[in-house]
Protein backbone atom coordinates (compact mmCIF):
# COMPACT_ATOMS: atom_id res chain seq x y z
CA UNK A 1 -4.84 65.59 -1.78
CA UNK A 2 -2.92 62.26 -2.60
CA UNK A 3 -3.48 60.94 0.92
CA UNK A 4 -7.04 61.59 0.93
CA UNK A 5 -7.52 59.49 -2.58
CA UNK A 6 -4.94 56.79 -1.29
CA UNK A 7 -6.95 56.84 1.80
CA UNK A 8 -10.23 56.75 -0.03
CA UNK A 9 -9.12 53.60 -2.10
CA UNK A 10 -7.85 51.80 0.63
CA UNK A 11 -11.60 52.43 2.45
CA UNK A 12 -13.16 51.21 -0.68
CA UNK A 13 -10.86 48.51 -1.33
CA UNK A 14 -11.26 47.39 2.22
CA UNK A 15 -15.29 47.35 2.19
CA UNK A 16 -15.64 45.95 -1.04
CA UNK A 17 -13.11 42.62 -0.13
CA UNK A 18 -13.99 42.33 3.12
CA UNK A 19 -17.29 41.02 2.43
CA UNK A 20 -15.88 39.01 -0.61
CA UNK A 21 -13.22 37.39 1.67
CA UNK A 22 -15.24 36.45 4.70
CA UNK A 23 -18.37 34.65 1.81
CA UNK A 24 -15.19 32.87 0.12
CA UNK A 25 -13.33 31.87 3.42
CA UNK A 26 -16.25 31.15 4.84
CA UNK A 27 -16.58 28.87 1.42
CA UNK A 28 -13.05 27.56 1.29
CA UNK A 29 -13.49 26.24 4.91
CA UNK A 30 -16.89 24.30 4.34
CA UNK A 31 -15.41 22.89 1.37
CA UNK A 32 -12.26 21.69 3.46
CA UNK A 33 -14.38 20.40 6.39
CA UNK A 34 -16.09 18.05 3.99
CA UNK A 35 -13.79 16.92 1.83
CA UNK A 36 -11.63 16.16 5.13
CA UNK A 37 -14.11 14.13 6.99
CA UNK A 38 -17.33 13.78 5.03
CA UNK A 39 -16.46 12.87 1.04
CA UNK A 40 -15.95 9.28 0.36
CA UNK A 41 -11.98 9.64 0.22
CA UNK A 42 -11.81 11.37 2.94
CA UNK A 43 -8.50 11.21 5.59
CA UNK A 44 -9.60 8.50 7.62
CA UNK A 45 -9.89 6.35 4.00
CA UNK A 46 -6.97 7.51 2.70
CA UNK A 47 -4.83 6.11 5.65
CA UNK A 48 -6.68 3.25 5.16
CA UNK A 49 -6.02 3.15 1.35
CA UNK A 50 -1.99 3.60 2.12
CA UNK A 51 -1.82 1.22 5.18
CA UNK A 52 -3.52 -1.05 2.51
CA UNK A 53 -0.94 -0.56 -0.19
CA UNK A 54 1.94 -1.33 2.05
CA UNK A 55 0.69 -4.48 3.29
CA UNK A 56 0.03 -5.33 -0.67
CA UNK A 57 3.74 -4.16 -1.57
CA UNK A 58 5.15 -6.63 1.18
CA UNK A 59 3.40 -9.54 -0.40
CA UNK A 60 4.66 -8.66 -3.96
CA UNK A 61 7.95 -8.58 -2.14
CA UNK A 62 7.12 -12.02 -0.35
CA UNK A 63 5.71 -13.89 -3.51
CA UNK A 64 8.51 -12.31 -5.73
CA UNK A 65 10.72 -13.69 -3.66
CA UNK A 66 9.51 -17.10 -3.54
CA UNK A 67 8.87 -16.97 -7.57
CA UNK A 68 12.80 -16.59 -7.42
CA UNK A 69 13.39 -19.82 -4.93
CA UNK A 70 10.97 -22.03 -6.64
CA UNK A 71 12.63 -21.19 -10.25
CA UNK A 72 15.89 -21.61 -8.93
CA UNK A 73 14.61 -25.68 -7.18
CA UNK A 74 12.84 -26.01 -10.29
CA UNK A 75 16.04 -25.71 -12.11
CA UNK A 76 18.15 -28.06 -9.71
CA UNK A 77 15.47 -30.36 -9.80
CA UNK A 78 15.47 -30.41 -14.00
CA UNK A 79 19.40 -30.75 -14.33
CA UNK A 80 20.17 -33.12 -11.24
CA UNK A 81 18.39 -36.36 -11.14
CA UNK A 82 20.01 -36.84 -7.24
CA UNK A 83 17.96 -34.13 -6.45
CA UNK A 84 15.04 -35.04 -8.45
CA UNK A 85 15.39 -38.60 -6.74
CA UNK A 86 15.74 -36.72 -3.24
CA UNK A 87 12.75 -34.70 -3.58
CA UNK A 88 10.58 -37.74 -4.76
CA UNK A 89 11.65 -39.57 -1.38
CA UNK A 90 11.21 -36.17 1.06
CA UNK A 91 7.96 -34.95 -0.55
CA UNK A 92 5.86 -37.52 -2.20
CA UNK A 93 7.30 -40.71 0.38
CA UNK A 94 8.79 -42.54 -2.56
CA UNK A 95 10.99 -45.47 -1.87
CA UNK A 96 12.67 -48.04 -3.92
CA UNK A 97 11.41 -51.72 -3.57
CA UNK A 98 13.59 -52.99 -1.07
CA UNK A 99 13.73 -50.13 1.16
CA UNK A 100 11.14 -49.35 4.32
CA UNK A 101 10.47 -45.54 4.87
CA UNK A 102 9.77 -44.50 8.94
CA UNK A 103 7.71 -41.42 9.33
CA UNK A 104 8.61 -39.62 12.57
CA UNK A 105 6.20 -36.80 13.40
CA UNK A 106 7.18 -34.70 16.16
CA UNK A 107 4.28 -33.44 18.51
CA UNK A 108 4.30 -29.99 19.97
C-alpha cells in the first residue's frame, strides 16, 4: 500500500512539474538569449566596456607617471638656478649676449 501512494505522488509530482519546468525553462532560456545578445549591455558590449577600461587604466598609469617626472624637474628647476639656466638655453633658445646659438636639425 506504501508503494502504490509513493508511486502515486511521484506520478503526480511528475505531471504537475513537468509542465511547470518546461514553461519556466523554456522562460529562463529566452530571457538568457536576450540579455546575452540582444539587451543594450549585452556580451559583445561588455568586452567592449572592459577592453575600454584597460586602455583607460594604462593612461592613468602613463599620466601618473609623468605627473611624478614633471614634479620631480619642477623641483630641480626651483632649487638649482644651473638647471633653471640650462633649461632656458635647451627649451626656449635663450642665449646670453655674446654668445651665438646653432640649431642642428637632423632629417630622417
Amino acid at each position: 500500500m506504501l508503494k502504490i501512494i509513493t508511486m502515486k505522488a511521484k506520478e503526480l509530482v511528475v505531471r504537475i512539474l513537468k509542465p511547470l519546468i518546461s514553461k519556466y525553462l523554456i522562460a529562463l532560456a529566452v530571457f538568457v538569449v536576450w540579455i546575452m545578445f540582444f539587451d543594450e549591455n549585452n556580451l559583445r558590449q561588455h568586452h567592449r566596456n572592459l577592453q575600454e577600461l584597460a586602455l583607460l587604466e594604462e593612461q592613468v598609469d602613463f599620466y601618473k607617471h609623468k605627473i611624478e617626472a614633471d614634479k620631480r624637474k619642477l623641483y630641480e628647476l626651483q632649487t638649482n638656478d644651473q638647471n633653471l639656466e640650462k633649461f632656458a638655453r635647451e627649451q626656449f633658445l635663450m642665449k646670453k649676449a655674446d654668445e651665438d646659438i646653432y640649431v642642428i636639425v637632423e632629417e630622417n
